[in-house]
Each structure stands twice: as structure tokens, then as C-alpha cells.
Protein backbone atom coordinates (compact mmCIF):
# COMPACT_ATOMS: atom_id res chain seq x y z
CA UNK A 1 -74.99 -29.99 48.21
CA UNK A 2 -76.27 -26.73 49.84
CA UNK A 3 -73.51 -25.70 51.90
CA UNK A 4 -71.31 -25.98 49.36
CA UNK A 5 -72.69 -22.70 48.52
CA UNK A 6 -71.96 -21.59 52.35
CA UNK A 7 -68.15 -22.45 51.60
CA UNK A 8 -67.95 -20.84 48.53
CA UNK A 9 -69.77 -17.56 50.16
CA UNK A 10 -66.97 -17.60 53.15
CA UNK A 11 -64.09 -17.36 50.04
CA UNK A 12 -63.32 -20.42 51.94
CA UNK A 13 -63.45 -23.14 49.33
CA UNK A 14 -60.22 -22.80 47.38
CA UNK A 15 -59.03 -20.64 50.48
CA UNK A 16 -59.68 -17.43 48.95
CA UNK A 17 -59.41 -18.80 45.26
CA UNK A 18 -62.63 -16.91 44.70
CA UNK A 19 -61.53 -16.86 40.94
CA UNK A 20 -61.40 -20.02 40.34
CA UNK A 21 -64.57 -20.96 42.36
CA UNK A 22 -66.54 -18.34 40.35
CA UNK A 23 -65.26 -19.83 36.89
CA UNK A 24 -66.08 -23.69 38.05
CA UNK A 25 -68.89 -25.11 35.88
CA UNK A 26 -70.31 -28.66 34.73
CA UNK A 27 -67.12 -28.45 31.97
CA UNK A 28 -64.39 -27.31 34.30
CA UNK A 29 -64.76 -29.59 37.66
CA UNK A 30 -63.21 -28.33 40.62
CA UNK A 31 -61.89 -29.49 44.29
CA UNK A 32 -63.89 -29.46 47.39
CA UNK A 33 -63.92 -30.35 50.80
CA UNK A 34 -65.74 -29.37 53.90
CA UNK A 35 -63.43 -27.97 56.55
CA UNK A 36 -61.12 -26.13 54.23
CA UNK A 37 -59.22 -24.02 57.45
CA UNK A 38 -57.40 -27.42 57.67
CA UNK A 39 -55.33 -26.37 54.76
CA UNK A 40 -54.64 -23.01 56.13
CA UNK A 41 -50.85 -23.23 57.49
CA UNK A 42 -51.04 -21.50 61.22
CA UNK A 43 -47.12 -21.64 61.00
CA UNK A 44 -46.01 -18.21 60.79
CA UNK A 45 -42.15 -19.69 59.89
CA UNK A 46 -43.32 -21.57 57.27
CA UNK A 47 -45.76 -19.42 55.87
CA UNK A 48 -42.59 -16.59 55.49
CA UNK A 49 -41.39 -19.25 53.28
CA UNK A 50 -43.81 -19.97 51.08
CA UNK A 51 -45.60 -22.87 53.03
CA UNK A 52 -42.97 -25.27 52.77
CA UNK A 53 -42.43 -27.10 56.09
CA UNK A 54 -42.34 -30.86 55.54
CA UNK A 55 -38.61 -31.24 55.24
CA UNK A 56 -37.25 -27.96 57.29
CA UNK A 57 -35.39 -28.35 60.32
CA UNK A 58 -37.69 -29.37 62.86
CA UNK A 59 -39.54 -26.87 65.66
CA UNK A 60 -42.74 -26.78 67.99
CA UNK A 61 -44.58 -26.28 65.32
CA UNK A 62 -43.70 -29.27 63.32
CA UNK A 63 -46.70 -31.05 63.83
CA UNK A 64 -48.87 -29.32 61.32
CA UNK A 65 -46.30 -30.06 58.35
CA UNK A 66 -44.68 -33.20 59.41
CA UNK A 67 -44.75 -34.88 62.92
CA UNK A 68 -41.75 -37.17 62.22
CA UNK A 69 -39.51 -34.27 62.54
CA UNK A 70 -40.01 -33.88 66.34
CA UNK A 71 -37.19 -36.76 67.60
CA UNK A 72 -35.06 -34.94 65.44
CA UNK A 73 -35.48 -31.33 67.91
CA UNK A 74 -33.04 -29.69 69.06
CA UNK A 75 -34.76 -29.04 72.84
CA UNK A 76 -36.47 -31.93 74.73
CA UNK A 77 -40.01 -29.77 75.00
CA UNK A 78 -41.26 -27.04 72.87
CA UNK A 79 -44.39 -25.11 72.91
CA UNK A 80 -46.03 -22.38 70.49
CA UNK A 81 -48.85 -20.22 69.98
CA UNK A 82 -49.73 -18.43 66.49
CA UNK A 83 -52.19 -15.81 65.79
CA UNK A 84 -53.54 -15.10 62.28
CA UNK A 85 -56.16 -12.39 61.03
CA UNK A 86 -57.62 -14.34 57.76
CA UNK A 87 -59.54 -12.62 54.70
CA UNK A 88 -59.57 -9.29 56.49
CA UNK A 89 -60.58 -8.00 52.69
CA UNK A 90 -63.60 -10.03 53.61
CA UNK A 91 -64.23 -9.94 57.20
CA UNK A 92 -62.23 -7.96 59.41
CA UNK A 93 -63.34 -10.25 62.63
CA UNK A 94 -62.07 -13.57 61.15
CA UNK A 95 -59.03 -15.59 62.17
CA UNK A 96 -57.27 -18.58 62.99
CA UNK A 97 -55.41 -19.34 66.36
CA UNK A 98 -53.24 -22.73 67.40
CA UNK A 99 -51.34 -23.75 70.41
CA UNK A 100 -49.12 -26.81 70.09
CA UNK A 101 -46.20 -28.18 71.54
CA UNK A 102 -44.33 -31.56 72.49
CA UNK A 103 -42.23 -33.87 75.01
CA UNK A 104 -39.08 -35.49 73.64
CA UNK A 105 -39.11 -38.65 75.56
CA UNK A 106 -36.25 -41.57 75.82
CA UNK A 107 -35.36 -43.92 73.21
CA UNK A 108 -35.69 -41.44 70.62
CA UNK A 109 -39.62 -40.78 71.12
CA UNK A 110 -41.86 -37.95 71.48
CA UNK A 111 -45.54 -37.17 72.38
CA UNK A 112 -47.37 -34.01 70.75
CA UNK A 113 -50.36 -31.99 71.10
CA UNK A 114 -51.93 -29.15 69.54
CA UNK A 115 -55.78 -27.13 68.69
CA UNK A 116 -56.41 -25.34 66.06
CA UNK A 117 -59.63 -22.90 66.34
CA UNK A 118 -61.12 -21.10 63.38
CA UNK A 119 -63.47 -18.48 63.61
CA UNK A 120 -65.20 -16.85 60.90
CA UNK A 121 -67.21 -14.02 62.28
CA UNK A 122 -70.64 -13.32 61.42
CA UNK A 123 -72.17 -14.50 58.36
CA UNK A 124 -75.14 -13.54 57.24
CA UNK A 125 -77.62 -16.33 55.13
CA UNK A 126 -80.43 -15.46 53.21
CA UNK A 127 -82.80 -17.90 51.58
CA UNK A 128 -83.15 -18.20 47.59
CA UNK A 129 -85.01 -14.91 47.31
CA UNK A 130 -81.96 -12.63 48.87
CA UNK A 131 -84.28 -12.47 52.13
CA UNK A 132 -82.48 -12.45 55.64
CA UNK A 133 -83.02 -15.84 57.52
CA UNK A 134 -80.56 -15.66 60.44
CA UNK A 135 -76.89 -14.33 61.43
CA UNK A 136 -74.63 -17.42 62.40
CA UNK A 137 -71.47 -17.47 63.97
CA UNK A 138 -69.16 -20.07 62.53
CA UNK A 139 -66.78 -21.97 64.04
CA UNK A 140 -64.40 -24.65 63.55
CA UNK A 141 -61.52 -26.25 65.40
CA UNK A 142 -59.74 -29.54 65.77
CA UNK A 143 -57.74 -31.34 68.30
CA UNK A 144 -54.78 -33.30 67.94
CA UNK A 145 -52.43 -35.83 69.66
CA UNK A 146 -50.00 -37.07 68.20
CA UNK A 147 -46.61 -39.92 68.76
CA UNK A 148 -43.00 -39.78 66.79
CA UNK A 149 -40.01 -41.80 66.81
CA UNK A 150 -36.39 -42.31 65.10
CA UNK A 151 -35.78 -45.31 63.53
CA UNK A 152 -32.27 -44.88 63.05
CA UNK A 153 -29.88 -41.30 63.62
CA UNK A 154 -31.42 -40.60 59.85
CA UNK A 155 -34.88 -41.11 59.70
CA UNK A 156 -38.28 -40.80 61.44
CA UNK A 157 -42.00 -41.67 61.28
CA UNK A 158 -44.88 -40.04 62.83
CA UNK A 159 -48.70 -40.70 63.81
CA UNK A 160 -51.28 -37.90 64.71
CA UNK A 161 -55.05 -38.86 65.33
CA UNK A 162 -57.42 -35.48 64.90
CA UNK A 163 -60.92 -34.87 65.98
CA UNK A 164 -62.60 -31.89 63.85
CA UNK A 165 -65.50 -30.02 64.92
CA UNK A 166 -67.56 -27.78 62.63
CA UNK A 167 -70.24 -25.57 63.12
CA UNK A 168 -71.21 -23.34 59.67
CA UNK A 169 -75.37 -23.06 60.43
CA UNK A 170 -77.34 -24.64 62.43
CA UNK A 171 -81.09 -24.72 62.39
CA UNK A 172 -83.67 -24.84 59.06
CA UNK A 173 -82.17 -22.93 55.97
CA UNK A 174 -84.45 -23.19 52.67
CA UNK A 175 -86.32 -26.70 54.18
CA UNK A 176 -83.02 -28.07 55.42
CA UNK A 177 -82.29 -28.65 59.02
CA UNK A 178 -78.41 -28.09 59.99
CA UNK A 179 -76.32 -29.29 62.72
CA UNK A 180 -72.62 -29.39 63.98
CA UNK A 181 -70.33 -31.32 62.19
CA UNK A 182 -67.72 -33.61 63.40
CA UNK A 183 -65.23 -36.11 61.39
CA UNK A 184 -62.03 -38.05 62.86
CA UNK A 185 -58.48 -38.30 61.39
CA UNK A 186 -55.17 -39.02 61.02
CA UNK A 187 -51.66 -38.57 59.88
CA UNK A 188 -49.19 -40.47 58.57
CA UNK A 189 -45.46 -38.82 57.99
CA UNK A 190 -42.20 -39.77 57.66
CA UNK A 191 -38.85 -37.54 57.43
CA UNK A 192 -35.28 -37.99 56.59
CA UNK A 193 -32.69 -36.00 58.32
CA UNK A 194 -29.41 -36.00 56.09
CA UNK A 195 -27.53 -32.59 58.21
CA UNK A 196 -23.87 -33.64 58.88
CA UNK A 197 -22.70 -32.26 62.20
CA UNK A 198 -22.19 -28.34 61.21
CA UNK A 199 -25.93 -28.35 60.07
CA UNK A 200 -25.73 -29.16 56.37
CA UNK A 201 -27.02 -31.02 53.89
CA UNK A 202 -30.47 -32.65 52.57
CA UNK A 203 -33.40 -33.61 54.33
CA UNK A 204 -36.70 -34.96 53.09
CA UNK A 205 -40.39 -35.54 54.11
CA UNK A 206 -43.62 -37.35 53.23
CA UNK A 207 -46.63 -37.08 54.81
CA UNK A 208 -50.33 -37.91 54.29
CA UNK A 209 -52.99 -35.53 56.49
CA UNK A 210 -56.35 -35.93 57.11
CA UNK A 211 -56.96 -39.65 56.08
CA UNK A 212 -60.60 -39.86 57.69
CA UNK A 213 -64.19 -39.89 57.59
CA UNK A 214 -66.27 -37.24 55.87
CA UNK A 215 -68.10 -35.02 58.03
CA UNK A 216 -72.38 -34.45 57.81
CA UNK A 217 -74.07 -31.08 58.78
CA UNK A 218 -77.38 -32.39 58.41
CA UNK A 219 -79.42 -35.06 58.92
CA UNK A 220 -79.47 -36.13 55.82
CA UNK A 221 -76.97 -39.57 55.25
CA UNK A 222 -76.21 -39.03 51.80
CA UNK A 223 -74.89 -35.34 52.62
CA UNK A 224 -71.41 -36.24 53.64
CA UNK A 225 -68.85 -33.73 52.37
CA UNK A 226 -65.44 -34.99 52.34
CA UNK A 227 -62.61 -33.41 54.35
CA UNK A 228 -58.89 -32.26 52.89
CA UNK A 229 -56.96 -36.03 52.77
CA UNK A 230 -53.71 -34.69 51.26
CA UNK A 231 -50.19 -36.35 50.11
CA UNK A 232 -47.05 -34.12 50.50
CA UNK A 233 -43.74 -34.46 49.67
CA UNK A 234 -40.63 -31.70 50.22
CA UNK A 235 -37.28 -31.33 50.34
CA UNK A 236 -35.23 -28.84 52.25
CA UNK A 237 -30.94 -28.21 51.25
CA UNK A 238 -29.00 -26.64 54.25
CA UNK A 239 -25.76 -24.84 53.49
CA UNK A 240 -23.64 -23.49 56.31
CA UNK A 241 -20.88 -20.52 54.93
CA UNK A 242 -19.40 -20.31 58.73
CA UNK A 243 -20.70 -20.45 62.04
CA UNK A 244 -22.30 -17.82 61.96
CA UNK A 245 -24.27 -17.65 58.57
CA UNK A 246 -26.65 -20.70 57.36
CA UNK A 247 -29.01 -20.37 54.43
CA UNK A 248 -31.91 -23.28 53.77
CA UNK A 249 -33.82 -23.78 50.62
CA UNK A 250 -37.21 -26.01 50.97
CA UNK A 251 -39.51 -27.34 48.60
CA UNK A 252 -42.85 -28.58 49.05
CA UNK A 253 -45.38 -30.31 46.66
CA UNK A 254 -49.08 -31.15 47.61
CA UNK A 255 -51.69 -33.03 46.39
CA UNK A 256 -55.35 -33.27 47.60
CA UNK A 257 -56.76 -36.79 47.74
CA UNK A 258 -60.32 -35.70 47.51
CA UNK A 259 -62.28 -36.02 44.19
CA UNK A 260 -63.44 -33.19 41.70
CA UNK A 261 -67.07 -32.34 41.65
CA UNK A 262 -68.59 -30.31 38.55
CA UNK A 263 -71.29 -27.75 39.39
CA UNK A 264 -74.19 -30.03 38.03
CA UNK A 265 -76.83 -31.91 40.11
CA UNK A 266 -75.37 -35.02 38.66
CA UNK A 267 -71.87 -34.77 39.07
CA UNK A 268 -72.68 -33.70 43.00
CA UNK A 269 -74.65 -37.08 43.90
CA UNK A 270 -71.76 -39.24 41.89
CA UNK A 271 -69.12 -37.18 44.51
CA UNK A 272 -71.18 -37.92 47.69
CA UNK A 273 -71.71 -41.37 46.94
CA UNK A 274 -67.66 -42.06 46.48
CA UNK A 275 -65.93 -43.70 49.22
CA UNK A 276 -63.05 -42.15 51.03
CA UNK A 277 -60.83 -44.90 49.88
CA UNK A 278 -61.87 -44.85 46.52
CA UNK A 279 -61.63 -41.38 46.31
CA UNK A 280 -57.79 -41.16 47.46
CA UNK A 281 -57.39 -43.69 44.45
CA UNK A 282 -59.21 -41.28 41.74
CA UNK A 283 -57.88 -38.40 42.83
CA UNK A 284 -54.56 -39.39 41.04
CA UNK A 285 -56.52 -39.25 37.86
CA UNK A 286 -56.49 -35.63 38.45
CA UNK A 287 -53.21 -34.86 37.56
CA UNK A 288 -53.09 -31.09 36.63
CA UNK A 289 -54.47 -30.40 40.15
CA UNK A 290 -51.82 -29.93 42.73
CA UNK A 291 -50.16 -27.41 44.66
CA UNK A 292 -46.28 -26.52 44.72
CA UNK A 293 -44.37 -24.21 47.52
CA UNK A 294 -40.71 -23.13 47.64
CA UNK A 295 -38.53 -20.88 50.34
CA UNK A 296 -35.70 -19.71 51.30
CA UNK A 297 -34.62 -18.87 55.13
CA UNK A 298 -31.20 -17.19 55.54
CA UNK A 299 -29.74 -17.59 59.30
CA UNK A 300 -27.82 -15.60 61.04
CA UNK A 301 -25.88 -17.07 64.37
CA UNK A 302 -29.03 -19.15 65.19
CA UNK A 303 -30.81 -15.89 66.65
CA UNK A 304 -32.06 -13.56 63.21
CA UNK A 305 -34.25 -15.10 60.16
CA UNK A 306 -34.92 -13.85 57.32
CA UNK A 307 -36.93 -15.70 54.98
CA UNK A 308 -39.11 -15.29 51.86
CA UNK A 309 -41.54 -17.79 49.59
CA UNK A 310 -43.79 -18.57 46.36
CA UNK A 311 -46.87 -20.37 46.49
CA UNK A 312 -48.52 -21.17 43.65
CA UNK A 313 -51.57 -23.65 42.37
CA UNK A 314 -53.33 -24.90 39.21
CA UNK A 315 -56.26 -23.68 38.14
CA UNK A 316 -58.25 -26.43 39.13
CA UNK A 317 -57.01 -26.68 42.57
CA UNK A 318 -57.89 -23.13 43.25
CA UNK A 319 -55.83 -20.91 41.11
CA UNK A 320 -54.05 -18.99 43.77
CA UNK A 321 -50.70 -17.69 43.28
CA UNK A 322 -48.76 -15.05 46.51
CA UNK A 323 -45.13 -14.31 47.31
CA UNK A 324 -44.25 -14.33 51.06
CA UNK A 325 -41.99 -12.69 53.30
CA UNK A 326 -40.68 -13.00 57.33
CA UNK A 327 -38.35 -12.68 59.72
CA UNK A 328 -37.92 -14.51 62.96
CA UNK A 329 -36.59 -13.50 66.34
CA UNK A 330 -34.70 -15.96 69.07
CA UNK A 331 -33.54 -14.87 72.33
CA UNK A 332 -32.67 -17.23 75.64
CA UNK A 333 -35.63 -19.51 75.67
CA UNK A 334 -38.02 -17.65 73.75
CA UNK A 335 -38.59 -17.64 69.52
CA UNK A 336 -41.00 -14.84 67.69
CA UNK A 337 -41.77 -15.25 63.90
CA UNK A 338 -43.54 -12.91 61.28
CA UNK A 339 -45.17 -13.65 57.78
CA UNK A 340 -46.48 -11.46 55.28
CA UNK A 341 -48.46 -12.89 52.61
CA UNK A 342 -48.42 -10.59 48.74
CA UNK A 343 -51.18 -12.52 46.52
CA UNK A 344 -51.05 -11.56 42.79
CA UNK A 345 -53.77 -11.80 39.89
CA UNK A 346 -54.05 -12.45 36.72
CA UNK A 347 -55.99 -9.12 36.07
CA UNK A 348 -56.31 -5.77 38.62
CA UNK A 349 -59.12 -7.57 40.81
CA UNK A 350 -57.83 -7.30 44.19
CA UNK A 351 -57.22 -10.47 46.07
CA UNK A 352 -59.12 -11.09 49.72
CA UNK A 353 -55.68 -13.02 50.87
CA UNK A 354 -54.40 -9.22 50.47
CA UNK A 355 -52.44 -7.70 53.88
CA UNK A 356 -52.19 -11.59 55.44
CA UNK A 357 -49.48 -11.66 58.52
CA UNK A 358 -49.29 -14.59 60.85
CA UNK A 359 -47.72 -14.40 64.10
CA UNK A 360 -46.17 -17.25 66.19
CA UNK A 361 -44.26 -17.13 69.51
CA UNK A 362 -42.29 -20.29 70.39
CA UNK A 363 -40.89 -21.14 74.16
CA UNK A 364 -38.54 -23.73 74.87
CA UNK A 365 -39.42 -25.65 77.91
CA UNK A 366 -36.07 -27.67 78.03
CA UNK A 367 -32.71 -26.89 75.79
């Protein structure tokens, strides 16, 4: 599995969990999955709040959380663009950027789009001997479109089909000749909205992301990687102290459906020949390997947000653990939101997630 070795390279495995990637071995198996930058949140609301976003009060950029929110919006048509510089620790010129947005239509139905576009700089690869081959550009992105409705004034269920593109190398690399990558998938989600009229009170979300093929950058059919299938499950409590001031607390906890590989020639053909269905089964077996995110955002007469977050995951999954902060901006028609992301070690090595901000601007098409 030789670009494996490319994701690890790119910090991109465990998304910057180089520690835990670097202490993987045939006795300590660890998750992986070919187009990791689907697990990086673009959201720069959520990601002030630790990453939680599958049972928050829905926005534009509810789509890459949970897409049964959207009936549940406020305006009739939304749309939002985020910026994020990624791993600048690593490489200053890589970064993710999004545009999404969506159309409330009648009966309690709404369409969605959005893009997602990755770019990771210049990479240099060598071949076995440390000798420079070629300088690649990679890129990634993926399209979606995606259809929501409420069932009932309390609940929602959503449907979003993706097509990924992914382009690490291309071209022969120590005997192997590379290509593009692409993979198809979707999302199922489904959200409970229990606000009373003033704007409090529990909500809820599941969703499952990325249930799809695996995706081949070579030629070779028993190469497939698999991609980041994942189940998540939140819950968000609203309190409202007047009309003015309204504090939410959200809770998310995630679990990749993908199975563990061990670093040993072995255990790498057993994970390639896996199924995708078999492998959302197994990966249950895995039970110390999950991710859990909790935030806070504090309200103040539906124009100033403040809001901050923990993040944290087993070792297995990754081993990264970062605080959050943000604040958020709305004004007439128009929304801006800030993240900062802290990351914290175990020991003084610095972390490449270090100096992380995400930026999103929201505009409301129809109140």
C-alpha cells in the first residue's frame, strides 16, 4: 500500500496525528483511509466549538454536519463560503476552501449544494534511496448535491450524493504507475428539533457520511484504499435567559466505519481485500477507536457569538487532542465567523495543527 506512505508524509492520515501515525506498528493497528480532507470540518462555526455540528441550530453550512437540519432554517436560501490555511507548521501554501448553500422549497423541502477543494501545495517524492523523482501538486475536492425534508414540525431526514476527486501523484514512482482517483458517496442523516417557541430546549442528530466505494490511484485492482464512512451522533441543549441572551451546549460523538490496518505486509492485503460493507460491520469491533467533540456558543441578541470547544480522540484513531475558540458576526443579511484551533501534547513536541483559524462568511438570500 505505497501511498499510504504519501498520506502519512502529508501529516494527513490521522489529520495531523503525526504521533500516533509514527507509533503505529504490526502490534498497535491503526485507522486509514484515502481522502482524509473529508474529515476536515470547513465550518468555521462549528470548528469554534469544538467540531460539534450535528445537532446545532441549523445554517448554510449544515450540510457538512447534518443535511436534515436545513427544513428546519430560519431563511428560505442561504449561501456560504469558508477559507482555511491547514498545517501551516507544515506547508505554509496548503488549505481547504468550500462554497455551499441551499433552497428551502414548499412542503417542508429543501435542495443543497456545495464543493469542497483541498489543496496541498507542493510535495516533493523521492524514491527508496532519498533521491528526488518529481514535485507534484496535490489536489483533492468533492462535489455535492444534496435533498432534505420534515417529516413532522419535530423531525427531519436528509440525503446527499458526493463525487470525490483525488489527485496525490501521478506518473511512475518506485515501478508503480499513478493516476487520479475518484470514488462516489453518500449521506444519510436525520435530526430532531425539540426548541419550543423562545428557542429552547433539546435537539438531536444522526448521520452516516461517506457510505461509498473505495477509491484506486493506480492501475492496480487490488489497490483500493477505502474512504472515511463515518457514524455520528450529537446532541445540542438551548437555554434562553431573556431575549436577548441564549447560550447552546452541543455534543458530538464519531465513529469511523473503516477497518484498522497494522503496518505489516499481511495485515495490508487482509484490509484491501475487505468489502465496504463488511468493513462498516467490523469496524464496531473496534471499540476504543472513536472520536468525541463538545461546545459551547453563548448568543447575544441573535447578532454576537462567542463560542469555544474540546476535541479530543483515542489513540488509535489518531491521538489528537485541541481546545477551540470563535466568535461570529451577523449584520442585515450578511453572517462572518472565526475559529482558532489550540492543539496540546502529551510531551513539548509542537503540534503541525498549531495557529489553525477558519474563516466563513454566510449571506442570506431570503429571510
Amino acid at each position: 500500500m505505497q501511498l499510504k506512505h504519501i498520506f502519512l508524509s502529508l501529516g494527513l492520515l490521522s489529520l495531523a496525528g503525526l504521533k500516533g501515525a509514527a507509533q503505529s506498528s504490526a502490534t498497535n493497528p491503526f485507522t486509514t483511509t484515502a481522502v482524509p480532507f473529508l474529515r476536515i470540518s470547513p465550518d468555521a462555526r462549528a470548528g469554534g466549538m469544538g467540531d460539534a455540528g450535528l445537532a446545532t441550530t441549523p445554517d448554510a453550512n449544515s450540510g457538512f454536519w447534518n443535511l436534515a437540519k436545513t427544513p428546519f432554517a430560519k431563511s428560505k436560501s442561504a449561501v456560504s463560503a469558508t477559507y482555511s490555511p491547514w498545517l501551516k507548521e507544515i506547508n505554509g501554501e496548503m488549505h481547504m476552501a468550500s462554497l455551499t448553500g441551499y433552497y428551502q422549497l414548499e412542503n417542508e423541502q429543501a435542495l443543497s449544494a456545495s464543493v469542497r477543494y483541498f489543496n496541498m501545495g507542493s510535495i516533493e517524492q523521492t524514491d527508496y534511496n532519498g533521491t528526488l523523482q518529481q514535485t507534484n501538486q496535490p489536489r483533492e475536492f468533492a462535489i455535492d448535491l444534496g435533498y432534505s425534508r420534515a417529516l413532522s414540525q419535530k423531525a427531519g431526514v436528509g440525503v446527499a450524493l458526493r463525487y470525490i476527486h483525488s489527485k496525490l501523484t501521478e506518473g511512475n514512482l518506485n515501478g508503480t504507475d499513478y493516476k487520479a482517483g475518484s470514488a462516489v458517496a453518500a449521506d444519510l442523516s436525520f435530526f430532531y428539533n425539540g426548541l419550543n417557541e423562545k428557542g429552547q430546549g433539546w435537539s438531536w442528530g444522526a448521520a452516516l457520511s461517506n457510505l461509498g466505494s473505495k477509491i484506486n490511484y493506480s492501475n492496480n485492482a487490488t489497490g483500493k484504499d477505502f474512504i472515511p464512512a463515518k457514524l455520528g451522533i450529537g446532541g445540542a441543549y438551548t437555554t434562553v435567559f431573556d431575549e436577548d441572551n441564549k447560550l447552546t451546549f452541543a455534543a458530538d460523538f464519531n465513529k469511523l466505519l473503516v477497518p484498522s490496518v497494522a503496518n505489516d505486509p499481511e495485515s495490508e492485503t487482509d484490509y484491501h481485500n475487505k468489502g465496504v460493507v463488511e468493513s462498516w460491520a467490523q469496524s464496531f469491533s473496534d471499540y476504543n477507536r472513536f472520536q468525541f467533540a463538545a461546545g459551547a456558543e453563548y448568543l447575544f441578541k441573535g447578532q454576537f457569538a462567542l463560542r469555544a470547544g474540546y476535541n479530543a480522540e483515542t489513540k488509535q484513531e489518531g491521538g489528537r487532542h485541541y481546545f477551540t475558540a470563535g466568535a461570529g458576526i451577523n449584520y442585515q443579511s450578511f453572517g462572518f465567523n472565526f475559529s482558532y484551533l489550540a492543539p496540546f501534547n502529551d510531551d513539548n513536541v509542537r503540534s503541525p495543527l498549531s495557529n489553525t483559524m477558519r474563516f466563513g462568511l454566510i449571506y442570506h438570500l431570503e429571510q
